[in-house]
N, C-alpha and C. Protein backbone atom coordinates (compact mmCIF):
# COMPACT_ATOMS: atom_id res chain seq x y z
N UNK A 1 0.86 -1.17 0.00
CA UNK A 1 0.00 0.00 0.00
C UNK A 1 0.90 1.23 0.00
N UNK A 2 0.44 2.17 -1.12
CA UNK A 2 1.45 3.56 -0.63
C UNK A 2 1.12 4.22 0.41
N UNK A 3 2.33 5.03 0.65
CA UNK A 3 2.26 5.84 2.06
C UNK A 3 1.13 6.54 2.13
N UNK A 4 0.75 7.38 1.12
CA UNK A 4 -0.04 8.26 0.98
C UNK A 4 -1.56 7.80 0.88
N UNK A 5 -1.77 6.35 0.44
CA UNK A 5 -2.76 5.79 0.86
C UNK A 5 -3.25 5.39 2.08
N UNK A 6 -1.95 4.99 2.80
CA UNK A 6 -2.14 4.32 3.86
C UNK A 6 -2.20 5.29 5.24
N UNK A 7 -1.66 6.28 4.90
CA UNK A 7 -2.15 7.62 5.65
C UNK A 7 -3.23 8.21 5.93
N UNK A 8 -4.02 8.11 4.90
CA UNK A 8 -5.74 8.80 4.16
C UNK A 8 -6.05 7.48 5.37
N UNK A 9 -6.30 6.54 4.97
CA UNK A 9 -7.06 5.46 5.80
C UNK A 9 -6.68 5.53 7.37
N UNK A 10 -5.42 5.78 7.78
CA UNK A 10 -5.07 5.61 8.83
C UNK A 10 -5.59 7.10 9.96
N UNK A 11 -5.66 8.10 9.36
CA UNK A 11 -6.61 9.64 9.66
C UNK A 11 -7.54 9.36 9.25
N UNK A 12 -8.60 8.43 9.03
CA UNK A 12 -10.02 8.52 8.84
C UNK A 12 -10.13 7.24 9.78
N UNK A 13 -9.16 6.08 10.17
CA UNK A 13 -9.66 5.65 11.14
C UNK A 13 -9.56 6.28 12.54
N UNK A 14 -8.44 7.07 12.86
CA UNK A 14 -8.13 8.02 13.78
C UNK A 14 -9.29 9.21 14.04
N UNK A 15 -9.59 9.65 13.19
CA UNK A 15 -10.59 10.89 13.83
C UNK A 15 -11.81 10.86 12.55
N UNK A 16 -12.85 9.39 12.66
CA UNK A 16 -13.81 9.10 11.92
C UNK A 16 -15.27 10.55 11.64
N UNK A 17 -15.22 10.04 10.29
CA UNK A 17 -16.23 11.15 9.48
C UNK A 17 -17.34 10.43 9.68
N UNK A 18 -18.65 10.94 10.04
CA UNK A 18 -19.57 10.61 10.37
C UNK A 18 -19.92 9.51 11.20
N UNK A 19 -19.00 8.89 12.23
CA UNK A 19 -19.76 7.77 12.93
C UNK A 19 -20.73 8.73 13.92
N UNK A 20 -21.41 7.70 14.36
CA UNK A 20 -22.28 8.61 15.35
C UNK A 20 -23.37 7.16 16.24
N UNK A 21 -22.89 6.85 16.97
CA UNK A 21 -24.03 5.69 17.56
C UNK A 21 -25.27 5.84 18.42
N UNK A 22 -26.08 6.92 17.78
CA UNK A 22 -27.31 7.51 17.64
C UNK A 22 -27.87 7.24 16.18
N UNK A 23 -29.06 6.76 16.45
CA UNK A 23 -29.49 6.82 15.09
C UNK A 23 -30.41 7.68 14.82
N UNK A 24 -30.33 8.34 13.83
CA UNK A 24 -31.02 9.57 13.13
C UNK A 24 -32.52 9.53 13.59
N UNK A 25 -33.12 10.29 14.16
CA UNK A 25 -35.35 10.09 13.96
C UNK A 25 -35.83 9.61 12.84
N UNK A 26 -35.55 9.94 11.56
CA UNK A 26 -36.25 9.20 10.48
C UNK A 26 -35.22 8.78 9.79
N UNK A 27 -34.50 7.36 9.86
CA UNK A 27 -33.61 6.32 9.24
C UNK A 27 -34.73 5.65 8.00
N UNK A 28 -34.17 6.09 6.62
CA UNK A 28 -34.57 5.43 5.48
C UNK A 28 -34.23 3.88 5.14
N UNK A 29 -33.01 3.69 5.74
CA UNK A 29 -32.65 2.50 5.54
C UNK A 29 -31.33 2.57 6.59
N UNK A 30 -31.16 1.02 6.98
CA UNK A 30 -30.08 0.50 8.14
C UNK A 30 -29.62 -0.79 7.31
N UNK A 31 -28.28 -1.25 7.63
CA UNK A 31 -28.04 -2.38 7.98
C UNK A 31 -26.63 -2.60 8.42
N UNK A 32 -26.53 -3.63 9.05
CA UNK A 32 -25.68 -3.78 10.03
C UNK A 32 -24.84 -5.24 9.57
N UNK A 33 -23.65 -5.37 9.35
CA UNK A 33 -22.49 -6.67 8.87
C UNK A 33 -21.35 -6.47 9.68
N UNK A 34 -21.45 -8.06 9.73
CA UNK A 34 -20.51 -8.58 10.83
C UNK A 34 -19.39 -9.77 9.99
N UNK A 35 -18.16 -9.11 10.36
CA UNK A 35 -16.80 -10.38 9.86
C UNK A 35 -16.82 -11.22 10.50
N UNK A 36 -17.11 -12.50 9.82
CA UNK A 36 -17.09 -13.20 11.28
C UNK A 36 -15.65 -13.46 11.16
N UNK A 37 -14.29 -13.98 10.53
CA UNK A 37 -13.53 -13.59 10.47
C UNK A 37 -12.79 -13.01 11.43
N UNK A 38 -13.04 -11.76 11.64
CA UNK A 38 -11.86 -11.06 12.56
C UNK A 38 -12.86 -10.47 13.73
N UNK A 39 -14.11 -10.07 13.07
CA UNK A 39 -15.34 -9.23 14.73
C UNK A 39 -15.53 -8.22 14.46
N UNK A 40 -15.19 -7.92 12.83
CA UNK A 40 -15.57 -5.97 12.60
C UNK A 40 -16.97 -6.08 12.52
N UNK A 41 -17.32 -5.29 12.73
CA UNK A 41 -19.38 -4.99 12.74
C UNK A 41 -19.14 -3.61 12.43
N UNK A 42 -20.11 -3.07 11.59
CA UNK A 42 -20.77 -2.10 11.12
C UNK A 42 -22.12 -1.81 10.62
N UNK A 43 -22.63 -0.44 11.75
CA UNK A 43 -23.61 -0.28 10.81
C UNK A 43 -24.12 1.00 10.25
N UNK A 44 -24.58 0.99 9.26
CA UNK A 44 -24.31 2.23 8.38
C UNK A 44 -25.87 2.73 8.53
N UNK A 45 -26.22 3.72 8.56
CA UNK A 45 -27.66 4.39 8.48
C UNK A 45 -27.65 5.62 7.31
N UNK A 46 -28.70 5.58 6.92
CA UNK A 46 -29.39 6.74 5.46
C UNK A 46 -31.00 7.41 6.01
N UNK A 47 -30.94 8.65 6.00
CA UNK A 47 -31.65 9.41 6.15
C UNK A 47 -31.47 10.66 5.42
N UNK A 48 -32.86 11.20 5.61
CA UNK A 48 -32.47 12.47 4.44
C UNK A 48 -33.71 12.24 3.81
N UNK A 49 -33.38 13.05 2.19
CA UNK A 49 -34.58 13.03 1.14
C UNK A 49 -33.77 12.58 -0.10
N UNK A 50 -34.50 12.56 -1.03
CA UNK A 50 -34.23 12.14 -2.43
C UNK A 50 -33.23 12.99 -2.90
N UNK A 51 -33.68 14.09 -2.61
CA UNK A 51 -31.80 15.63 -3.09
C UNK A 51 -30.55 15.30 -2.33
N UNK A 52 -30.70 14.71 -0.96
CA UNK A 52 -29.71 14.69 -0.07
C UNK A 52 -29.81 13.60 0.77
N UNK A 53 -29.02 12.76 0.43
CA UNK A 53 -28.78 11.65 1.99
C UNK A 53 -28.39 12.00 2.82
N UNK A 54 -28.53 11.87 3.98
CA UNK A 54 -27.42 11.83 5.67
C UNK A 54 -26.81 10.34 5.56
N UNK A 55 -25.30 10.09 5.44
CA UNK A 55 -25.25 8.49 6.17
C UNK A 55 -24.59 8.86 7.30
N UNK A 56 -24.44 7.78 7.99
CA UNK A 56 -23.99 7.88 9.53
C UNK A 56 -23.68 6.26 9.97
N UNK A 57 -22.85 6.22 10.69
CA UNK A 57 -22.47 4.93 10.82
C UNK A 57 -22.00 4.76 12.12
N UNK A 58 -21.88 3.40 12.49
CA UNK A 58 -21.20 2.88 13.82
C UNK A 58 -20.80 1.85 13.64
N UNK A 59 -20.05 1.48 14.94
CA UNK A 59 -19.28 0.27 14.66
C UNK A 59 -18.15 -0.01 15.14
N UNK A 60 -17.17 -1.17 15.41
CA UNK A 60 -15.86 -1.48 15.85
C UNK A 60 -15.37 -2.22 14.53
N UNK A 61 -13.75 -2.13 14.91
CA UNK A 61 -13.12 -3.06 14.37
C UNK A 61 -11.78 -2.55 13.84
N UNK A 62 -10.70 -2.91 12.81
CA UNK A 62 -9.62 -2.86 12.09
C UNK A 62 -9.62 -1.18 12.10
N UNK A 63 -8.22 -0.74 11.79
CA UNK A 63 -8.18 0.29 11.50
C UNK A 63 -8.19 0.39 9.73
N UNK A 64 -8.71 -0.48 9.08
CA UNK A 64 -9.58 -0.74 7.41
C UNK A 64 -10.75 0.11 7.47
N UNK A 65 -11.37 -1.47 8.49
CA UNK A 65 -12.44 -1.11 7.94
C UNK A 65 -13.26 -0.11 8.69
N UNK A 66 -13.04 0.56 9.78
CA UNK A 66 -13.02 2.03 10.67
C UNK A 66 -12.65 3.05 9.62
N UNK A 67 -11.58 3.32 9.18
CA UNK A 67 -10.96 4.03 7.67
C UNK A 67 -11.64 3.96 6.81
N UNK A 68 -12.62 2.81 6.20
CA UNK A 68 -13.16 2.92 5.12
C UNK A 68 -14.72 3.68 5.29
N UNK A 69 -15.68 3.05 6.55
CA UNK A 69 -16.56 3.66 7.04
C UNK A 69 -16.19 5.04 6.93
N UNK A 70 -15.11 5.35 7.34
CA UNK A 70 -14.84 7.23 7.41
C UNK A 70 -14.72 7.53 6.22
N UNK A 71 -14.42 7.15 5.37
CA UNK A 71 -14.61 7.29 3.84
C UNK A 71 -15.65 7.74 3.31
N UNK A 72 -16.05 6.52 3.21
CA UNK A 72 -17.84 6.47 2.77
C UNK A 72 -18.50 7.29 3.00
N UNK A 73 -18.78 7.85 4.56
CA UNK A 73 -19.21 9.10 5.00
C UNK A 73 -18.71 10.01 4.23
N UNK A 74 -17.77 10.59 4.86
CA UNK A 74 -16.72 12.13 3.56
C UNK A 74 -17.31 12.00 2.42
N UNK A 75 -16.91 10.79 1.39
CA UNK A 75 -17.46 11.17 0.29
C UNK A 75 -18.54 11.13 -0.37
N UNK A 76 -20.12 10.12 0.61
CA UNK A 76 -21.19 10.11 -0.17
C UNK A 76 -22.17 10.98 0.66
N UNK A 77 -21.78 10.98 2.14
CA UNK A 77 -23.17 11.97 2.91
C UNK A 77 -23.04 13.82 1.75
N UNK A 78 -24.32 13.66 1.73
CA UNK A 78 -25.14 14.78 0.77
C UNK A 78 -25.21 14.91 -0.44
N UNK A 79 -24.99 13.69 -1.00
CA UNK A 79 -25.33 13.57 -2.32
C UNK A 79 -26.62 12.94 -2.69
N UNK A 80 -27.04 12.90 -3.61
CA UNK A 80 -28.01 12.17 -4.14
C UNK A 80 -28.33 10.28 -4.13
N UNK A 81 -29.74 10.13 -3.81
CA UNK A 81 -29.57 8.73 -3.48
C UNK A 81 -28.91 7.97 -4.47
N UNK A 82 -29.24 8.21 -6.40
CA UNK A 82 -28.71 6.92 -7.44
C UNK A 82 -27.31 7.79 -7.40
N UNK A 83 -26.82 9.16 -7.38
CA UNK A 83 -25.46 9.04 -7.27
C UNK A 83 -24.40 8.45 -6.01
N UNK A 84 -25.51 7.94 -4.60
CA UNK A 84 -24.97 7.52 -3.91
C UNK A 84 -24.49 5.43 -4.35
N UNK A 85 -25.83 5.22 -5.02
CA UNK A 85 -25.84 3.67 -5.59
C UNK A 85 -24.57 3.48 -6.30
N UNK A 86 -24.72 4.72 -7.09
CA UNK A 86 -23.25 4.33 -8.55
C UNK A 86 -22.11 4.45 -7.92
N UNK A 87 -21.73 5.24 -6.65
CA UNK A 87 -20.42 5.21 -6.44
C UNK A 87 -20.33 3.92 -5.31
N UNK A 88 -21.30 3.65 -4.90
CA UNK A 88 -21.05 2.55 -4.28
C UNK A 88 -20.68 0.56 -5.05
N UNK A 89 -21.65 1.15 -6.07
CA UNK A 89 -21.30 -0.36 -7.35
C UNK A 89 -20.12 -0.22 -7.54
N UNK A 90 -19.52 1.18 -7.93
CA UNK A 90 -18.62 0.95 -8.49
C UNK A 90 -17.58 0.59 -7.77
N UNK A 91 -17.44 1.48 -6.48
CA UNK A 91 -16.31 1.03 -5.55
C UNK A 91 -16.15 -0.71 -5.34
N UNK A 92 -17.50 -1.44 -5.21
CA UNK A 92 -17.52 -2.18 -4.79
C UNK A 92 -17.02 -3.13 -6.45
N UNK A 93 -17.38 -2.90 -7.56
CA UNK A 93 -16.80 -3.64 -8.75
C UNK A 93 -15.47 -3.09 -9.13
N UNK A 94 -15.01 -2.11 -8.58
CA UNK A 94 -13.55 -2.37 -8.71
C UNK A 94 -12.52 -2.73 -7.76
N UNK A 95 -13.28 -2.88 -6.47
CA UNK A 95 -12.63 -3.80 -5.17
C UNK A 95 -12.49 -5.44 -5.90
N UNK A 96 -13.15 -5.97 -6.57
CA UNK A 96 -13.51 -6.92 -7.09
C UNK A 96 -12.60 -7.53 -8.87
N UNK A 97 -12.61 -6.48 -8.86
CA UNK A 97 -11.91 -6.55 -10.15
C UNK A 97 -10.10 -6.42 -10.11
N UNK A 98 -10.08 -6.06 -9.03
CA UNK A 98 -8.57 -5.80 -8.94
C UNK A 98 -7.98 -7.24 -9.33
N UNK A 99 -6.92 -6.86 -9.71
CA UNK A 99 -5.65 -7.91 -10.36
C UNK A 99 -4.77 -7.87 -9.23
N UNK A 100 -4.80 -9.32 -8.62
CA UNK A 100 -4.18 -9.82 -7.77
C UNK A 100 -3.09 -10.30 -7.86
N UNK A 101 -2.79 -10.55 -9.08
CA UNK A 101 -1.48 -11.10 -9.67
C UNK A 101 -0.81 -10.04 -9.96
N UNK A 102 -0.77 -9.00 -11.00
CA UNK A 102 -0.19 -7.62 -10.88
C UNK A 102 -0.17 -7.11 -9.70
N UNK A 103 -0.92 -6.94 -8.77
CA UNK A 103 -1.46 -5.76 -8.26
C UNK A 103 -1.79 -4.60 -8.34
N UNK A 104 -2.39 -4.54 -9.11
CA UNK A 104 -2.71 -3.24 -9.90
C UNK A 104 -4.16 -3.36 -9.77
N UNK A 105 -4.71 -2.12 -9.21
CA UNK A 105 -6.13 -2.18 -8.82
C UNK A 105 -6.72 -1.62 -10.44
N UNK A 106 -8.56 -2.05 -10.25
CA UNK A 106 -8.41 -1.72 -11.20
C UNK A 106 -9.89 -0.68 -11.18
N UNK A 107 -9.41 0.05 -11.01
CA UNK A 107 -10.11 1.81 -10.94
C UNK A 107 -11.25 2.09 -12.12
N UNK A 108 -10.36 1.78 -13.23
CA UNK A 108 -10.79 1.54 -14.68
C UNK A 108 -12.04 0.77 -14.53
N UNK A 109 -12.53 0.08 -14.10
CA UNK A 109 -13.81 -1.13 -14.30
C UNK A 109 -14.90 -0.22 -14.08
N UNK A 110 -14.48 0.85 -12.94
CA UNK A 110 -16.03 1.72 -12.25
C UNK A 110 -16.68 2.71 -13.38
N UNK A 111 -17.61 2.42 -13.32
CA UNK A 111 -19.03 3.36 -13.89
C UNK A 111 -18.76 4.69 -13.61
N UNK A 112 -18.90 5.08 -12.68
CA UNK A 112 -18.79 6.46 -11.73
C UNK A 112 -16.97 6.54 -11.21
N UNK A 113 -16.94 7.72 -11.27
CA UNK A 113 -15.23 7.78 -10.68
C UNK A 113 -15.09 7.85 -9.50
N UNK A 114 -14.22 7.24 -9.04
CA UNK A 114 -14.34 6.93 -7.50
C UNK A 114 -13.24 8.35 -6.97
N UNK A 115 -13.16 8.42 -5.85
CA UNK A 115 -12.81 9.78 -4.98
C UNK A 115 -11.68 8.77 -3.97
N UNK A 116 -11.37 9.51 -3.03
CA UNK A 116 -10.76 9.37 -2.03
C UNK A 116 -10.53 7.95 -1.61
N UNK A 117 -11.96 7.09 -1.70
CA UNK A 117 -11.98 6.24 -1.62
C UNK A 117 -10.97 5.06 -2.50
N UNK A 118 -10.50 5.38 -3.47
CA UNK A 118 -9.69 4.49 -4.36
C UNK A 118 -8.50 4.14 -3.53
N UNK A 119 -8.25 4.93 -2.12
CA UNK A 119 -6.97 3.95 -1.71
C UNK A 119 -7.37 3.19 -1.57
N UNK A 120 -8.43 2.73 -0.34
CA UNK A 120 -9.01 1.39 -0.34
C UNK A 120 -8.57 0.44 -1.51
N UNK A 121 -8.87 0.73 -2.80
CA UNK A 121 -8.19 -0.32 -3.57
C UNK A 121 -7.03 -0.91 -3.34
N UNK A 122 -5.53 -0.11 -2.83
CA UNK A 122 -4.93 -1.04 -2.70
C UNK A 122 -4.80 -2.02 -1.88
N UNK A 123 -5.89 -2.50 -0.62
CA UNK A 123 -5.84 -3.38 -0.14
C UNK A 123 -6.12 -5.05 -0.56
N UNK A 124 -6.96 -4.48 -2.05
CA UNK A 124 -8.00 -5.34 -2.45
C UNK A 124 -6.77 -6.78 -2.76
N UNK A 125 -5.53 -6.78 -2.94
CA UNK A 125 -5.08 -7.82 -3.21
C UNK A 125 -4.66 -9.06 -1.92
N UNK A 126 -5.39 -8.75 -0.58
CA UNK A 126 -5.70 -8.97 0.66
C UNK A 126 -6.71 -9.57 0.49
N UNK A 127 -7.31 -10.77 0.52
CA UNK A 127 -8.86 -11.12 0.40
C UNK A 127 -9.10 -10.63 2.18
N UNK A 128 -8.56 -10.87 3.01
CA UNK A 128 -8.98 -10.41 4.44
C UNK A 128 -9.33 -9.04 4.58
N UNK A 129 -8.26 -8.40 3.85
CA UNK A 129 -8.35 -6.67 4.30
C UNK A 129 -8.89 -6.39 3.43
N UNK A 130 -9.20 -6.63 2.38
CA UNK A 130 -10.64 -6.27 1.20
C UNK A 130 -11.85 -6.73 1.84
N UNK A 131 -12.49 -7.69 2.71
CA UNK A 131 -13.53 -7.79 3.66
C UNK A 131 -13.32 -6.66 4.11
N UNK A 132 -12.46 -6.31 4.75
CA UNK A 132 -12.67 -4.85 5.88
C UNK A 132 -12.69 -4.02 5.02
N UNK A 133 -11.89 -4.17 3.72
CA UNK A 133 -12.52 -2.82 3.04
C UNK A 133 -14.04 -2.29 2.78
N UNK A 134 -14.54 -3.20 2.55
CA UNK A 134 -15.98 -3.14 1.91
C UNK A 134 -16.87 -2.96 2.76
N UNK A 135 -16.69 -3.97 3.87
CA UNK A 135 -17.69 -3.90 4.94
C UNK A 135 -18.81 -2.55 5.15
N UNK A 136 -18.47 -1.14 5.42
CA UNK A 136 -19.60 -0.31 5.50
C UNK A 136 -20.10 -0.23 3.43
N UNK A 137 -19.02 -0.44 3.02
CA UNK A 137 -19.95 0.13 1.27
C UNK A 137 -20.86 -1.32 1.43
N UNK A 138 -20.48 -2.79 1.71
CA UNK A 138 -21.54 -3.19 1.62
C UNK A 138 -23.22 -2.90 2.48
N UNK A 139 -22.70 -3.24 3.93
CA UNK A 139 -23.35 -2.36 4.58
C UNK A 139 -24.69 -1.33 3.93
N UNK A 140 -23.81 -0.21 3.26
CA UNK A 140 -24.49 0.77 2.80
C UNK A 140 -25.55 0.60 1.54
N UNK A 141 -24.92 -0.36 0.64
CA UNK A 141 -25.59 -1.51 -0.63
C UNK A 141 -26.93 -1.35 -0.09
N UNK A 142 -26.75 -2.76 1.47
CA UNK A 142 -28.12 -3.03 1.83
C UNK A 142 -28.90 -2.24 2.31
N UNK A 143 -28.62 -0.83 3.17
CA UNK A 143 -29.56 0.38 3.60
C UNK A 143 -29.74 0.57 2.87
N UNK A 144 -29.31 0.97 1.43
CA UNK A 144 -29.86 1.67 0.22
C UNK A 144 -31.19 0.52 -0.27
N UNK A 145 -31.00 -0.69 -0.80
CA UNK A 145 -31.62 -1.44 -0.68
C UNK A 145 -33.16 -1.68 0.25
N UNK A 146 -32.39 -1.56 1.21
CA UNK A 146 -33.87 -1.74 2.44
C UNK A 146 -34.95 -0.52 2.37
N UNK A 147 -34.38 0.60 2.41
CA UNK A 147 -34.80 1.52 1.51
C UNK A 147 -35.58 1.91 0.35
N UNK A 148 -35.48 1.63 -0.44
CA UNK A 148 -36.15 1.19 -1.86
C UNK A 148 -35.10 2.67 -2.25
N UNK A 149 -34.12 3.09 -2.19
CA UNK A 149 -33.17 4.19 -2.47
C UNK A 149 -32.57 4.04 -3.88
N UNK A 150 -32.40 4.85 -4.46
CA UNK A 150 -31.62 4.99 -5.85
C UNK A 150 -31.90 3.62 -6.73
């Protein structure tokens, strides 16, 4: 992982963007995933309207997947619900797509351009620390989901 990646993740698990273990008065959608694996749990919440989501999240675990939750927050709370869907497919199909044999993530596969979030990619050649990567974007999948969102 580069430094400069591994920095971004390591200050967003250090002083997290949007956790909050209160949940919002009107939650559009929740859900909550557990590693069984290592014991990370997260759970991500969506509230808001159709112009603007709130997400908000809680949770323990890795300084990943704590880092990545802080991510997610920063870059999707107040956007739009289907621009919140597309950056989440995509993050999540190019976590997936990465070349494990190169290592060379592969950024290129996503629909939508991913942000900040693309360090996360370099973990993806980790099948363990790619679980912790994903954990709140999946998470967030299913609130959007439960939801009937984007």
């Amino acid at each position: 992982m580069s430094a400069e990646a591994a920095e971004l993740i390591r200050a967003h698990a250090r002083h997290p963007v949007g956790r909050d273990e209160t949940a919002p008065a009107e939650v559009l959608g929740r859900a909550e995933l557990l590693t069984p694996t290592c014991g990370d749990r997260i759970e991500v919440r969506v509230s808001g309207g159709a112009g603007a989501l709130s997400v908000s999240w809680s949770g323990r675990g890795c300084e990943v997947s704590q880092g990545s939750a802080s991510l997610l927050a920063d870059e999707l709370d107040g956007l739009d619900a289907v621009t919140v869907r597309g950056r989440v497919t995509a993050f999540l199909e190019a976590m997936a797509a990465h070349d494990a044999v190169s290592g060379r993530a592969a950024e290129s596969v996503a629909a939508e351009p991913l942000g900040d979030e693309a360090a996360l990619l370099l973990v993806a050649a980790n099948p363990v620390r790619s679980v912790c990567a994903t954990l709140a974007w999946r998470a967030l999948r299913d609130a959007l989901d439960e939801g009937g969102l984007g």
